[in-house]
Every structure is written in structure tokens, then in C-alpha cells.
N, C-alpha and C. Protein backbone atom coordinates (compact mmCIF):
# COMPACT_ATOMS: atom_id res chain seq x y z
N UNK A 1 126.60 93.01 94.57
CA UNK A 1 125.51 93.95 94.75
C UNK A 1 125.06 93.92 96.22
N UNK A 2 124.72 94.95 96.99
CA UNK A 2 124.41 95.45 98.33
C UNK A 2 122.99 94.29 98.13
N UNK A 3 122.71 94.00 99.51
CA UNK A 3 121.15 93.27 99.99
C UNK A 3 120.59 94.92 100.25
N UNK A 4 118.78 94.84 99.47
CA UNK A 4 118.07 95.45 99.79
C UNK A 4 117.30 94.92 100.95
N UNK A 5 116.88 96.48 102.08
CA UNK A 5 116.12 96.38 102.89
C UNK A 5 115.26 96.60 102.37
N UNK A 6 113.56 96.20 102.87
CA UNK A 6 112.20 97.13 102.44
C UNK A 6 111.58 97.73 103.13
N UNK A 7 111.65 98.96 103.36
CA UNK A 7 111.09 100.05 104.81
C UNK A 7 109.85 99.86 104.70
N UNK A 8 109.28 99.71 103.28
CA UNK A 8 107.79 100.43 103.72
C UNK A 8 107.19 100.32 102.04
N UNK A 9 106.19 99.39 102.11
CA UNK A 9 105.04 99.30 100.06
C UNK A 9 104.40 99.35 100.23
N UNK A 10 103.75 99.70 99.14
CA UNK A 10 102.19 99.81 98.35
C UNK A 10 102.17 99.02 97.45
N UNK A 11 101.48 97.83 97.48
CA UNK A 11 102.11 97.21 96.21
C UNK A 11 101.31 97.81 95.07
N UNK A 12 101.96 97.83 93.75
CA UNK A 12 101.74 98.56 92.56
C UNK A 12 102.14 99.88 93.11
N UNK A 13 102.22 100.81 93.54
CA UNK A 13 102.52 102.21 93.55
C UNK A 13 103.29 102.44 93.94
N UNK A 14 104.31 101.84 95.18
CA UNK A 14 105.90 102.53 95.62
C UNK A 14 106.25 101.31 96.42
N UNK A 15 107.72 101.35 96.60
CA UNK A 15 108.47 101.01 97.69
C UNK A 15 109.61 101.77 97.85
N UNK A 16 110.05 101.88 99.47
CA UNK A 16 111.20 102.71 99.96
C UNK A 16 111.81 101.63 100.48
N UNK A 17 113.20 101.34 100.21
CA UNK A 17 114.05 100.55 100.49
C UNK A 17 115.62 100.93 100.67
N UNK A 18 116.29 100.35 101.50
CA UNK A 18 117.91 100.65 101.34
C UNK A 18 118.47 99.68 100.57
N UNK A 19 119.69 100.39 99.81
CA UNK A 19 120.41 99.29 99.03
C UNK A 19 121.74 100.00 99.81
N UNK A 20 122.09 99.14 100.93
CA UNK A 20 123.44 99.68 101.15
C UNK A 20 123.19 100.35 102.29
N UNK A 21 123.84 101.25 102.32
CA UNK A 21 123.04 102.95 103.31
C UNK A 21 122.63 103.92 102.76
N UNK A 22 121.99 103.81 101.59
CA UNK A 22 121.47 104.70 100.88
C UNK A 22 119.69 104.14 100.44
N UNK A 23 118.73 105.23 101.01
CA UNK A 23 117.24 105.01 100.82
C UNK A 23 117.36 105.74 99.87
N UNK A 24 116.34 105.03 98.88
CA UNK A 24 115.47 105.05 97.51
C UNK A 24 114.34 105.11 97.82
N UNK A 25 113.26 105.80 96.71
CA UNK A 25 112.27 105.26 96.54
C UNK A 25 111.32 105.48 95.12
N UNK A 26 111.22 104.24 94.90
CA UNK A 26 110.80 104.30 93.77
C UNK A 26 109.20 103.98 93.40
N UNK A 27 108.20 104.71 92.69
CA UNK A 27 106.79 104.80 92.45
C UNK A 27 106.51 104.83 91.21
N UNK A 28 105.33 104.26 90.81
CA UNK A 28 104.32 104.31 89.67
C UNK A 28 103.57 105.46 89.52
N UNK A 29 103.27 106.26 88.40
CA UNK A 29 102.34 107.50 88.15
C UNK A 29 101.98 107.09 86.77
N UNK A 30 101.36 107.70 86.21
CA UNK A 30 100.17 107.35 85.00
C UNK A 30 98.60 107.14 85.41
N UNK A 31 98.63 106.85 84.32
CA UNK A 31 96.75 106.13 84.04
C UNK A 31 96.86 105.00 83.10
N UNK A 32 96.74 105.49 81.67
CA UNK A 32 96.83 104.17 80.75
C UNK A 32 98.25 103.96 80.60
N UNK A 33 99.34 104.48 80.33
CA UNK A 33 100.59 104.19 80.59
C UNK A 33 101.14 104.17 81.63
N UNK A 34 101.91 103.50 82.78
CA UNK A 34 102.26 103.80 83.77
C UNK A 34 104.08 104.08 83.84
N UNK A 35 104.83 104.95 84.25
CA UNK A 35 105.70 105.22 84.43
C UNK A 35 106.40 104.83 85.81
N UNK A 36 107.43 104.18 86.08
CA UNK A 36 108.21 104.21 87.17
C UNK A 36 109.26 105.60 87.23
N UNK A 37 109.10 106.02 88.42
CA UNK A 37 110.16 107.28 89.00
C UNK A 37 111.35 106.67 90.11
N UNK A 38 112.26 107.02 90.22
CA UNK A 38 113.13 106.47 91.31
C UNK A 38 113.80 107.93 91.52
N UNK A 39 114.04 108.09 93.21
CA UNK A 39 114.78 109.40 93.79
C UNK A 39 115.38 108.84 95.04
N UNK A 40 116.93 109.11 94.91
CA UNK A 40 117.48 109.02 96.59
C UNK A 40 116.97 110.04 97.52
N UNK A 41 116.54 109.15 98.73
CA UNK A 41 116.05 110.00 99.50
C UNK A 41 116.67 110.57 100.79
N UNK A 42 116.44 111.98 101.16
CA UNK A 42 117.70 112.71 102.00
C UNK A 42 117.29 111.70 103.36
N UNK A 43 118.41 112.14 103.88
CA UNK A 43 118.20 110.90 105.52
C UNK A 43 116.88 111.88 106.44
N UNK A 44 116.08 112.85 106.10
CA UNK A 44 115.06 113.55 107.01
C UNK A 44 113.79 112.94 105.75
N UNK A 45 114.12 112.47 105.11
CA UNK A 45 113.04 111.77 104.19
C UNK A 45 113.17 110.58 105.03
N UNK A 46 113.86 109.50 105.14
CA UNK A 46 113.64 108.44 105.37
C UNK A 46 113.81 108.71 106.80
N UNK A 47 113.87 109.32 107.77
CA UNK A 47 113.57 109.01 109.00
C UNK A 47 111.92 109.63 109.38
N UNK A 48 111.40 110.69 108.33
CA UNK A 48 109.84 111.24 108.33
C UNK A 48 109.17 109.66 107.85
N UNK A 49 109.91 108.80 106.66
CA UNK A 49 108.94 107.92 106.59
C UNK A 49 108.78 106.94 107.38
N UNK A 50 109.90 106.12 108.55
CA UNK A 50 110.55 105.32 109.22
C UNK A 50 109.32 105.72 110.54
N UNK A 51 109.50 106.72 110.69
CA UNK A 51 108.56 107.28 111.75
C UNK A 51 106.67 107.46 111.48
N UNK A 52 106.36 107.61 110.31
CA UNK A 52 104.71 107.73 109.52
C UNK A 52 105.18 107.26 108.79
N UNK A 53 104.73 105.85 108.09
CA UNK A 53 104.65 105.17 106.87
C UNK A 53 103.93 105.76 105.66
N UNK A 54 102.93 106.71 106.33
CA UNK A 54 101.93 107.23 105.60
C UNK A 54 102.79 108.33 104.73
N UNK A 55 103.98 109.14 105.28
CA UNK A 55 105.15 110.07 104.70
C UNK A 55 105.34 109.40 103.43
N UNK A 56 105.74 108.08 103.33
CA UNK A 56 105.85 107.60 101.49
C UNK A 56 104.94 108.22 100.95
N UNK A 57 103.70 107.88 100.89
CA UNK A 57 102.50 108.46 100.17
C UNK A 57 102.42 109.91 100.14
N UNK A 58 102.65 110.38 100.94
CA UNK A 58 103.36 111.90 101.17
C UNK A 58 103.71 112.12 100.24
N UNK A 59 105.17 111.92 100.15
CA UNK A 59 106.26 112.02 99.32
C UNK A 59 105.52 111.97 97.88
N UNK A 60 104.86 110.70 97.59
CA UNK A 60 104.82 109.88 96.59
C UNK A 60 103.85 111.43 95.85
N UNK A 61 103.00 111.71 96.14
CA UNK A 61 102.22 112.59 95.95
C UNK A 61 102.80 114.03 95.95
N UNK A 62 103.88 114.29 96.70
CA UNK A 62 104.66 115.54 96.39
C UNK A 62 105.21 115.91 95.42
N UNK A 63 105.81 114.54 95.49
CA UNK A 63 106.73 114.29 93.66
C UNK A 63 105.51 113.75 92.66
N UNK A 64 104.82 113.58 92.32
CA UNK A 64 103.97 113.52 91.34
C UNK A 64 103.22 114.67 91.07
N UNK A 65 103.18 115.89 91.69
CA UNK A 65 102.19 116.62 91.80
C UNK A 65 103.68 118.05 91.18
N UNK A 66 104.18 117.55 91.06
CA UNK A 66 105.83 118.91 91.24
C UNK A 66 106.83 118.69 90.23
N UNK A 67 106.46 118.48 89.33
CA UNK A 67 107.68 117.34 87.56
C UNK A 67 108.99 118.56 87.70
N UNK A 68 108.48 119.59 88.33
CA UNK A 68 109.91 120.37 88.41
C UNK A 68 110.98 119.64 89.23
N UNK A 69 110.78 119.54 90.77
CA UNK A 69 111.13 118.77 91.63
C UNK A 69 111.71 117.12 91.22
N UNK A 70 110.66 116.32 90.36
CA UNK A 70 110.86 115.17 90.21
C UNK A 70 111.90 115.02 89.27
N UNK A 71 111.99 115.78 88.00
CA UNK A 71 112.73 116.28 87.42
C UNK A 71 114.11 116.28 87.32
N UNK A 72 114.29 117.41 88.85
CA UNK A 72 115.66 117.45 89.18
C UNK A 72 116.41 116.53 90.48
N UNK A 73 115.25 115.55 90.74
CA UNK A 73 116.01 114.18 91.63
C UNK A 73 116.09 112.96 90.65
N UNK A 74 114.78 112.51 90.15
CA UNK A 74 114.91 111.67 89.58
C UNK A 74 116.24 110.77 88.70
N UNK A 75 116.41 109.75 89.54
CA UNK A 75 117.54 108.31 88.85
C UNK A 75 117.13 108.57 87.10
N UNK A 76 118.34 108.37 86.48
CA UNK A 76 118.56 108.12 84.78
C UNK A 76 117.79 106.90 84.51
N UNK A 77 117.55 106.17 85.30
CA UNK A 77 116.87 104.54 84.82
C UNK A 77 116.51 104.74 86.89
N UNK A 78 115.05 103.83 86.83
CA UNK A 78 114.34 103.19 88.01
C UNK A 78 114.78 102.19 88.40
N UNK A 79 115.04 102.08 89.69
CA UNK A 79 115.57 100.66 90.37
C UNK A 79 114.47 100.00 91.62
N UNK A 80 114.29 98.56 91.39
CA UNK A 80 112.99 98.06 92.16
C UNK A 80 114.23 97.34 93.15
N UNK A 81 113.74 96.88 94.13
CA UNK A 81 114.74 95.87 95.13
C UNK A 81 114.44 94.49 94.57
N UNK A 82 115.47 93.92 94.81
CA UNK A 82 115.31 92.18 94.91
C UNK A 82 114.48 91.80 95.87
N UNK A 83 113.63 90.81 95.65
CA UNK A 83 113.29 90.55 96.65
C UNK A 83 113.47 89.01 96.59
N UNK A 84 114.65 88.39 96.42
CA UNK A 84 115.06 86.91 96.71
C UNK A 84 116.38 87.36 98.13
């Protein structure tokens, strides 16, 4: 398995990380249930967030606000990084 990098967390609500050369990022949405989302992100995603950290939250809020969008990126199963 590839070593994850960690670009950029919130803890409890997201992290953007590379596994490999490929950026992810995966977030929490709910209230009393909470759901994890995971989406590869295009390389003008991760260089907007690389550049404003604040762009995750961006994001994070684009795709929560858009289930059409999230929908049609969203990973079959959520992936968190290792962090050992």
C-alpha cells in the first residue's frame, strides 16, 4: 500500500491527503448520524487547496451543499489515511 501524505485537516470534518499521486478528500456531513464522503480530487483542486487551505472547506461545503455533484464523484466505500 502507497504512504499517505496529509495536505491539509479539520479534525472531525475532512482531510485531503495523497495516497500515491493521487489527492483525495474525504469529509463528515450529518447531524445525529454522521456520514463519511470520499472524492478524487482533479490536480486544480489540490493545487486551489495547496495554495488556500481554507479551499478544503470550500470544497467541503460545495460538495455538501450539491448531492448531485457528490453523487457523481463520490468513492463506493470512504478512505481515511494511515496515520502510523
Amino acid at each position: 500500500m502507497s504512504k499517505n501524505t496529509i495536505i491539509c485537516e479539520e479534525r472531525w470534518s475532512y482531510v485531503v491527503f495523497l495516497q500515491g499521486d493521487t489527492a483525495y478528500l474525504t469529509f463528515l456531513t450529518g447531524g445525529v448520524v454522521e456520514v463519511d464522503h470520499s472524492v478524487q480530487l482533479s490536480e486544480s483542486e489540490l493545487l486551489s487547496v495547496k495554495a488556500n487551505l481554507a479551499g478544503a472547506s470550500d470544497l467541503v461545503r460545495r460538495l455538501s451543499s450539491n448531492q448531485e455533484e457528490l453523487s457523481a464523484r463520490e468513492l463506493p466505500s470512504p478512505i481515511w489515511p494511515s496515520k502510523t
